[in-house]
PDB file of N, CA and C in Angstrom:
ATOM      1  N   UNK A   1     107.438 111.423  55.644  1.00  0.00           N
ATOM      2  CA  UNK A   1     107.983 110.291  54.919  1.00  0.00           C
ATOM      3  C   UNK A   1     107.218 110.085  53.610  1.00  0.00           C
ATOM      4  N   UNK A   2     108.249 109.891  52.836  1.00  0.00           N
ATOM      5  CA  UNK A   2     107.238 109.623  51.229  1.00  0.00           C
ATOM      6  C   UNK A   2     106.948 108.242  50.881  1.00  0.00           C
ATOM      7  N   UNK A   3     105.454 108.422  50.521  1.00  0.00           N
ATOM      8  CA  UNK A   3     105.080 106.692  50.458  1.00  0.00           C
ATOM      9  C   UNK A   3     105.918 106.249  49.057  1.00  0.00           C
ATOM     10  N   UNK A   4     106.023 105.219  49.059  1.00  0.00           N
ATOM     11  CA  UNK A   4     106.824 103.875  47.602  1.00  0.00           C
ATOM     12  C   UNK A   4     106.316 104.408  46.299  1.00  0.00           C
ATOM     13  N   UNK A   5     104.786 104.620  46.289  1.00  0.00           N
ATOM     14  CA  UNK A   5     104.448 105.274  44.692  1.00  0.00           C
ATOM     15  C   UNK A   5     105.192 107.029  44.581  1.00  0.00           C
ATOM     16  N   UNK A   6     105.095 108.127  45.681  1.00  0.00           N
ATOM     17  CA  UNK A   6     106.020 109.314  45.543  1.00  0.00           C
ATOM     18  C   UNK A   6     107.660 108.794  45.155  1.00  0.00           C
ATOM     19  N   UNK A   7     108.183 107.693  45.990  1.00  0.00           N
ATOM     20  CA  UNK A   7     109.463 107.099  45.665  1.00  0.00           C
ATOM     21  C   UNK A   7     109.380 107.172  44.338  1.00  0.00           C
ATOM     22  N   UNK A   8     108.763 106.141  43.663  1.00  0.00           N
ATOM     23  CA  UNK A   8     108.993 105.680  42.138  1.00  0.00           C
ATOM     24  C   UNK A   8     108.675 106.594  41.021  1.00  0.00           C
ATOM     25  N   UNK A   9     107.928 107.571  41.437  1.00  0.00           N
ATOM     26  CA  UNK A   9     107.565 108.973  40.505  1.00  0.00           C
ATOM     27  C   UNK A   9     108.036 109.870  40.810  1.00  0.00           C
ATOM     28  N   UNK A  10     108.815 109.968  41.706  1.00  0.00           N
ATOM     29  CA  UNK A  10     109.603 111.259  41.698  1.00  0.00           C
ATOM     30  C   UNK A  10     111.156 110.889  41.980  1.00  0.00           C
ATOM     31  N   UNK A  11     110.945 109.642  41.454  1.00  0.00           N
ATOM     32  CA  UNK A  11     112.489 109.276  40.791  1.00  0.00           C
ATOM     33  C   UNK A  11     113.484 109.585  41.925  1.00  0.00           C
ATOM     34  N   UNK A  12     113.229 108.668  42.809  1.00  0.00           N
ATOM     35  CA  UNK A  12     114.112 108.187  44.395  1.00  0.00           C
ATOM     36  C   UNK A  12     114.841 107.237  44.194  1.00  0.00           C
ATOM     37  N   UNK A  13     114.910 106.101  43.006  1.00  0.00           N
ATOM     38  CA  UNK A  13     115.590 105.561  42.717  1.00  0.00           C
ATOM     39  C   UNK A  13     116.915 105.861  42.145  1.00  0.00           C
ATOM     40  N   UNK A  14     117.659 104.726  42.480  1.00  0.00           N
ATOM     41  CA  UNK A  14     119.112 104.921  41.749  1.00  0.00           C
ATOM     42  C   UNK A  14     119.750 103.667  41.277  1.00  0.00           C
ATOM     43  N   UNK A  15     120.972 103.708  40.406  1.00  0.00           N
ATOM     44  CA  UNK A  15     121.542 102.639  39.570  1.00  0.00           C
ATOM     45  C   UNK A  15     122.653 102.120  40.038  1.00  0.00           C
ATOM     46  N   UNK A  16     123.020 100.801  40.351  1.00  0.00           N
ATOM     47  CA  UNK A  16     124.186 100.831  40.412  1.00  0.00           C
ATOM     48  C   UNK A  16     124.369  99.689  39.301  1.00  0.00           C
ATOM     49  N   UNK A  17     125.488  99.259  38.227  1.00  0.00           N
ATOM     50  CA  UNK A  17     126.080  99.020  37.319  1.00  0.00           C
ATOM     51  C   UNK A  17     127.170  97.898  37.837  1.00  0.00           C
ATOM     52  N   UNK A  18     126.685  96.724  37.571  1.00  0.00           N
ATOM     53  CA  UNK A  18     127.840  95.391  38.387  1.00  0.00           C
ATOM     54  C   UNK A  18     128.265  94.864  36.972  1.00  0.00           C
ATOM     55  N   UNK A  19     129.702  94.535  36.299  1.00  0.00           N
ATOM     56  CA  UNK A  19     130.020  94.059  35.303  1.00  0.00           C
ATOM     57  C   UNK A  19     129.642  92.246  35.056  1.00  0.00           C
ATOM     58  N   UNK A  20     129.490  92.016  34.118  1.00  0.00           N
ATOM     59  CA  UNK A  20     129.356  90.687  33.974  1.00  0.00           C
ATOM     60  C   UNK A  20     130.331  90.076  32.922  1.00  0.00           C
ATOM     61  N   UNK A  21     131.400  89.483  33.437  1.00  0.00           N
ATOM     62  CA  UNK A  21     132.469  88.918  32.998  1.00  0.00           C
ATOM     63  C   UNK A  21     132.588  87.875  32.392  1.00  0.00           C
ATOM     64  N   UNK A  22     133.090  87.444  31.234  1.00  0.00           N
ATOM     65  CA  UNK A  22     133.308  86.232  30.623  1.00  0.00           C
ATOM     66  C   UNK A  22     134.635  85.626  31.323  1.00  0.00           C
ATOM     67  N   UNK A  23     134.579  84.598  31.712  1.00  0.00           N
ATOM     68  CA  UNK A  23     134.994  83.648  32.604  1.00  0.00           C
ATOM     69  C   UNK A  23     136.235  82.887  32.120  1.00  0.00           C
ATOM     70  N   UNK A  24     136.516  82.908  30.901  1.00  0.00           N
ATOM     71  CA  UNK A  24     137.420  82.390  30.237  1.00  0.00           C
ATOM     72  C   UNK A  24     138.641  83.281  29.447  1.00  0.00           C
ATOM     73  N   UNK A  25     138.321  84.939  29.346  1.00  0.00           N
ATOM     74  CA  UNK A  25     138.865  86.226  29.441  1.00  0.00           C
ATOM     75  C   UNK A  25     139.095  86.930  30.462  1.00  0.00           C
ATOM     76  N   UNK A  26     138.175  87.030  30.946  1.00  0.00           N
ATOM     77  CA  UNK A  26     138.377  87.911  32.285  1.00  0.00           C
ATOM     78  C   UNK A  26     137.798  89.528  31.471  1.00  0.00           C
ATOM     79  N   UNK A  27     137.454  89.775  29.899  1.00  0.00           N
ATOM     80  CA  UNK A  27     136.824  90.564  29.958  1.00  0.00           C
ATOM     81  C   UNK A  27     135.276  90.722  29.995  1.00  0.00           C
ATOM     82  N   UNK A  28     135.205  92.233  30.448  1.00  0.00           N
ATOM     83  CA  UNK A  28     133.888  92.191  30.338  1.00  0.00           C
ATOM     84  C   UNK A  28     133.078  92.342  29.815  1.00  0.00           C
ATOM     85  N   UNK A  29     131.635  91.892  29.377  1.00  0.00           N
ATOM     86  CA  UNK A  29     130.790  91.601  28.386  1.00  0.00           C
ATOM     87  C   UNK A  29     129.688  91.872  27.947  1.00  0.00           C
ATOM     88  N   UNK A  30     129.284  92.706  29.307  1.00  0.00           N
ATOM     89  CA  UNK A  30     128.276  93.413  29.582  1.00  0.00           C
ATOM     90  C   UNK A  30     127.972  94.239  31.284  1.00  0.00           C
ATOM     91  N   UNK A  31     126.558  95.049  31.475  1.00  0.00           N
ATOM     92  CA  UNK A  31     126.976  95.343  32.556  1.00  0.00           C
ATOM     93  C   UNK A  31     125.078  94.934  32.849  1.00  0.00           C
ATOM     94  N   UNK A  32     125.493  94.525  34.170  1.00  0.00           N
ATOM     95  CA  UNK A  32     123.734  94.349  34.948  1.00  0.00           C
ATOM     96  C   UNK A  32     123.510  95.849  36.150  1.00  0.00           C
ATOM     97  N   UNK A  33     122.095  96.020  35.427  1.00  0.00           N
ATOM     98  CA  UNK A  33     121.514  97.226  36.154  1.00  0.00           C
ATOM     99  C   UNK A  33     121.074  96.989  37.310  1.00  0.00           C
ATOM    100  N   UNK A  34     121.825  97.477  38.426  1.00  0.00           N
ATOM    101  CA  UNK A  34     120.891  97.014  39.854  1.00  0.00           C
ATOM    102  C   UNK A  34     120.147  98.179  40.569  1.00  0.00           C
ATOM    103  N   UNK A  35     119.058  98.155  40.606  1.00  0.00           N
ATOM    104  CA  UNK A  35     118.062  99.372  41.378  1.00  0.00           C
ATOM    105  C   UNK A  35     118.159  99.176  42.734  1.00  0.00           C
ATOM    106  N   UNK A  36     117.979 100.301  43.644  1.00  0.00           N
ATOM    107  CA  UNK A  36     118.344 100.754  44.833  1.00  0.00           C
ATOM    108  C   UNK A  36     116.825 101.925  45.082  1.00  0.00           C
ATOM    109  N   UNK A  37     116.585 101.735  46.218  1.00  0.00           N
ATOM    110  CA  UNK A  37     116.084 102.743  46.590  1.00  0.00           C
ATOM    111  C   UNK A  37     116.499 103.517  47.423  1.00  0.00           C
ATOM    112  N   UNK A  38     115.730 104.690  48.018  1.00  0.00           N
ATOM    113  CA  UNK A  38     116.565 105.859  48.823  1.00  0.00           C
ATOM    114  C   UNK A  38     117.172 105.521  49.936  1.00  0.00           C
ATOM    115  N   UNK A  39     118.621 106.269  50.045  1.00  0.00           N
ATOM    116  CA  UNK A  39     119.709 106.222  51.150  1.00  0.00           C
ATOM    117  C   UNK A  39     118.023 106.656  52.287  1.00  0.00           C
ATOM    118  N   UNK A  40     118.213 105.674  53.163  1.00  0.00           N
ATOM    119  CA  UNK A  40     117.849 106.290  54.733  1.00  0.00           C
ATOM    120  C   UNK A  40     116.357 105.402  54.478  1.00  0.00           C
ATOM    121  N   UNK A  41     116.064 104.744  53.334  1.00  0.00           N
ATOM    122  CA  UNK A  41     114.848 104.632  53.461  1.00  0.00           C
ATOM    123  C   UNK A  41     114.395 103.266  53.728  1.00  0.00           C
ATOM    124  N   UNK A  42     113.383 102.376  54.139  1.00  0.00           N
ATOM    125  CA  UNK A  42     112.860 101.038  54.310  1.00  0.00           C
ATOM    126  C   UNK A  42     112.908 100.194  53.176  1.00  0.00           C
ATOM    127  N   UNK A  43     112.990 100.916  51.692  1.00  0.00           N
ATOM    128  CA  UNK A  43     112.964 100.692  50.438  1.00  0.00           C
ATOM    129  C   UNK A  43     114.464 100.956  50.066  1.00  0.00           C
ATOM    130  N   UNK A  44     115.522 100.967  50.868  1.00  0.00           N
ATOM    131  CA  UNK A  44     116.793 101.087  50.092  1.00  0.00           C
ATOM    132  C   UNK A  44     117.118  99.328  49.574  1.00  0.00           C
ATOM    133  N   UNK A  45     116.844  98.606  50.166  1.00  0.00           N
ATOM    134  CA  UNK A  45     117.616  97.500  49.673  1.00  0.00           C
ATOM    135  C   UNK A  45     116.440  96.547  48.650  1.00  0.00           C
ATOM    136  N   UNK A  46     117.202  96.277  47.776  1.00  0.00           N
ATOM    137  CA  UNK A  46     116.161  95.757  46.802  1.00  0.00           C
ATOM    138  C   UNK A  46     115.108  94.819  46.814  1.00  0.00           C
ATOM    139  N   UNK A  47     115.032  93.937  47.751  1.00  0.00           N
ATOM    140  CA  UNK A  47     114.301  93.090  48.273  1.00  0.00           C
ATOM    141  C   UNK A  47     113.068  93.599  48.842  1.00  0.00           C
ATOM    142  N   UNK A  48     113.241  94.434  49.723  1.00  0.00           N
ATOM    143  CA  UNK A  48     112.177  95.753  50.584  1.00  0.00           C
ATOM    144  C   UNK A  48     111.087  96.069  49.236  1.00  0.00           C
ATOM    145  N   UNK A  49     112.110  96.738  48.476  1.00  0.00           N
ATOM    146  CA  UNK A  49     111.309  97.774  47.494  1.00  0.00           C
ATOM    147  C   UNK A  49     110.686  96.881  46.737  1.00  0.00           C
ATOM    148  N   UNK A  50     111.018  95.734  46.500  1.00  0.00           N
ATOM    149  CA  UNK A  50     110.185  94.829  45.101  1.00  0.00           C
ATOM    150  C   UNK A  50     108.773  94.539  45.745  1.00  0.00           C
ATOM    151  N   UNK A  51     109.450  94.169  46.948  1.00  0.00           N
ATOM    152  CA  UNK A  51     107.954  92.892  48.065  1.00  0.00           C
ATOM    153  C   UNK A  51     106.857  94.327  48.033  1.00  0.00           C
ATOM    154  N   UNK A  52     107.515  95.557  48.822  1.00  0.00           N
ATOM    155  CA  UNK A  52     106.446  96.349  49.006  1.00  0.00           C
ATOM    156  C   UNK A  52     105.538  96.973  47.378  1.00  0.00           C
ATOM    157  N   UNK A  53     106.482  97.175  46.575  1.00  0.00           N
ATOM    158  CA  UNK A  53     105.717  97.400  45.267  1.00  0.00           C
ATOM    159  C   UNK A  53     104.726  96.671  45.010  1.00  0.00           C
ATOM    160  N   UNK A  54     104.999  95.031  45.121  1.00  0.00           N
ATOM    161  CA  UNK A  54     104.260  93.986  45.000  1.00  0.00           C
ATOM    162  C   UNK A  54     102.715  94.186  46.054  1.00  0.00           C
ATOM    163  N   UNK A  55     103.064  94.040  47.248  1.00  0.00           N
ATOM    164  CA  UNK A  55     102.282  94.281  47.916  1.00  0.00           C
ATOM    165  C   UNK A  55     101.312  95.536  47.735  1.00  0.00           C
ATOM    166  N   UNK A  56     101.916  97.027  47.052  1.00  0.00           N
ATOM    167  CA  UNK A  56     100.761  97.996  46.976  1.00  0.00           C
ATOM    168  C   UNK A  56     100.678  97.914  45.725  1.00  0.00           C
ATOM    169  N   UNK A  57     100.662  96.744  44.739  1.00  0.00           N
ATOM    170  CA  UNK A  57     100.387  96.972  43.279  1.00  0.00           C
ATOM    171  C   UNK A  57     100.643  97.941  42.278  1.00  0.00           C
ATOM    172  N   UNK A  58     102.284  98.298  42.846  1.00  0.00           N
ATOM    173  CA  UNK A  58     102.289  98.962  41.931  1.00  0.00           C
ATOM    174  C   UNK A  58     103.901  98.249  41.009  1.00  0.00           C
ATOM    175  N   UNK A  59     103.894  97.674  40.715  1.00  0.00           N
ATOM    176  CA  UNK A  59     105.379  96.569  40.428  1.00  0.00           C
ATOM    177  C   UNK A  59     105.702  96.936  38.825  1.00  0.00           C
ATOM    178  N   UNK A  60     104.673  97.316  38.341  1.00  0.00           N
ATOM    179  CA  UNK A  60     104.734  97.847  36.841  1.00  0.00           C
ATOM    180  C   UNK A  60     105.460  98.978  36.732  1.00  0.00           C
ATOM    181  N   UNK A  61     104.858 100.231  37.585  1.00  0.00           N
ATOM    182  CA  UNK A  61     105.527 101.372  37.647  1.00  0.00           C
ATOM    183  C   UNK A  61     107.195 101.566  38.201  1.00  0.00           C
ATOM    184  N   UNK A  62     106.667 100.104  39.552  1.00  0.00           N
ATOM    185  CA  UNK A  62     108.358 100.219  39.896  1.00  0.00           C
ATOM    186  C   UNK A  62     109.331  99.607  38.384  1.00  0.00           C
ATOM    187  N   UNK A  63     108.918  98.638  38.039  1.00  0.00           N
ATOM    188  CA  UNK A  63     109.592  98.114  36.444  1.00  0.00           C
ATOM    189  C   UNK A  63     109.733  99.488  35.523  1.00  0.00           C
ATOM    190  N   UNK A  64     108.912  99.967  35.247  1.00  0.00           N
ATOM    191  CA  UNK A  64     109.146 100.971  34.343  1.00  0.00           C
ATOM    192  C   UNK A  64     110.296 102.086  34.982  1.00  0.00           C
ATOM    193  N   UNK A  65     109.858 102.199  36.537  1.00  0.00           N
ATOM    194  CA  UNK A  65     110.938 103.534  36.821  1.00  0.00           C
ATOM    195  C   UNK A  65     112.380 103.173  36.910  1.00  0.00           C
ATOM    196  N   UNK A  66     112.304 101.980  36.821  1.00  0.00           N
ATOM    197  CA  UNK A  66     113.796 101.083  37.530  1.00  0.00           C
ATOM    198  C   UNK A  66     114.704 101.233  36.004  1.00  0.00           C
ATOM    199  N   UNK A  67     113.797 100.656  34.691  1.00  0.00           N
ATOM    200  CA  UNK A  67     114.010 100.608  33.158  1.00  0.00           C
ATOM    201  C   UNK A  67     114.814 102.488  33.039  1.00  0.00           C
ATOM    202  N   UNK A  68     114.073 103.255  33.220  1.00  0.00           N
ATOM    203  CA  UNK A  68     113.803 104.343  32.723  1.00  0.00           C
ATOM    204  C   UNK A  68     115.220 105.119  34.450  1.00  0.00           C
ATOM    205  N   UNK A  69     115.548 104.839  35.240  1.00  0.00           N
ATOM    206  CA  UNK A  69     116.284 105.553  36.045  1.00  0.00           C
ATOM    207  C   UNK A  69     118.160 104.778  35.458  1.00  0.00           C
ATOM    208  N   UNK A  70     117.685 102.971  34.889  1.00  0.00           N
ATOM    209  CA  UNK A  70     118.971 102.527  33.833  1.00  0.00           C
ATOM    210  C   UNK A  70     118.988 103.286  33.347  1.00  0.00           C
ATOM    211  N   UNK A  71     118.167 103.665  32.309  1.00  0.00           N
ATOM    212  CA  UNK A  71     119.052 103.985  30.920  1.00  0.00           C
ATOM    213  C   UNK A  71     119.257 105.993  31.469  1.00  0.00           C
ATOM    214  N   UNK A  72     118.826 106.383  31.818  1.00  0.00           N
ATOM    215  CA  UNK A  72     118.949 108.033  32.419  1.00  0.00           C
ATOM    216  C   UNK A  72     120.538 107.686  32.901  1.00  0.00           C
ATOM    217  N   UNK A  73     120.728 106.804  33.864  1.00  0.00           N
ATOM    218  CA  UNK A  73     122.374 106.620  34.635  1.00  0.00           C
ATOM    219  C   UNK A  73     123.218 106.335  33.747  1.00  0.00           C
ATOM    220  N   UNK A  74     123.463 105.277  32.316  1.00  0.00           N
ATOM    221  CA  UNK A  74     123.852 104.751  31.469  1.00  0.00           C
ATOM    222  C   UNK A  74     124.610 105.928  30.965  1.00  0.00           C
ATOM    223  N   UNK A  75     122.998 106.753  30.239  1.00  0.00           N
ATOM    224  CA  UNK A  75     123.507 107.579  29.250  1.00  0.00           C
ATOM    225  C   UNK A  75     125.088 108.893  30.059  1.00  0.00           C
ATOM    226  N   UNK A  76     124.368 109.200  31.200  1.00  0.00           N
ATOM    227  CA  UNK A  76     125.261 109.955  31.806  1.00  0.00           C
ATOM    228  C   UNK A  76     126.955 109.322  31.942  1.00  0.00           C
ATOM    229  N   UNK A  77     126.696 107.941  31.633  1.00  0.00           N
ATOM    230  CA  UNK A  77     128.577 107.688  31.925  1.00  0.00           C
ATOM    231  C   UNK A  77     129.386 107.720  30.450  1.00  0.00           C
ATOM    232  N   UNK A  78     128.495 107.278  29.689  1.00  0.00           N
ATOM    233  CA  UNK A  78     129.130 107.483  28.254  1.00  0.00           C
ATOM    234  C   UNK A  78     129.677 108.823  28.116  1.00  0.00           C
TER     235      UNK A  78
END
């Protein structure tokens, strides 16, 4: 099993992309980046992965890999 810091550096994370709608159009206006961690893992649901980052100090790196696994997913849909 790979510990949370192998997770976040070897890029186990993934993106999922929820629209954020203007309410008075119905179009949309932007999109919010939601991080996920690995299918099968204790760290898949986002709550898991933040507390435990928090807890082994590493919450920076998870921020940075979470920043940096957005914009990698982004660029690929354009």
């Amino acid at each position: 099993m790979q510990t949370l810091l192998e997770v976040i550096r070897g890029r186990g994370l993934s993106t999922r992309f929820q629209p954020i709608v203007a309410l008075d159009s119905g179009t949309v206006v932007a999109y919010e980046a939601l991080t996920r961690g690995p299918e099968g893992s204790v760290w898949k649901a986002p709550d898991a992965l933040f507390a435990a980052a928090r807890d082994q100090h590493v919450l920076t790196e998870l921020d940075e890999a979470c920043r940096d696994t957005a914009l990698t997913s982004a660029r690929r849909r354009v």
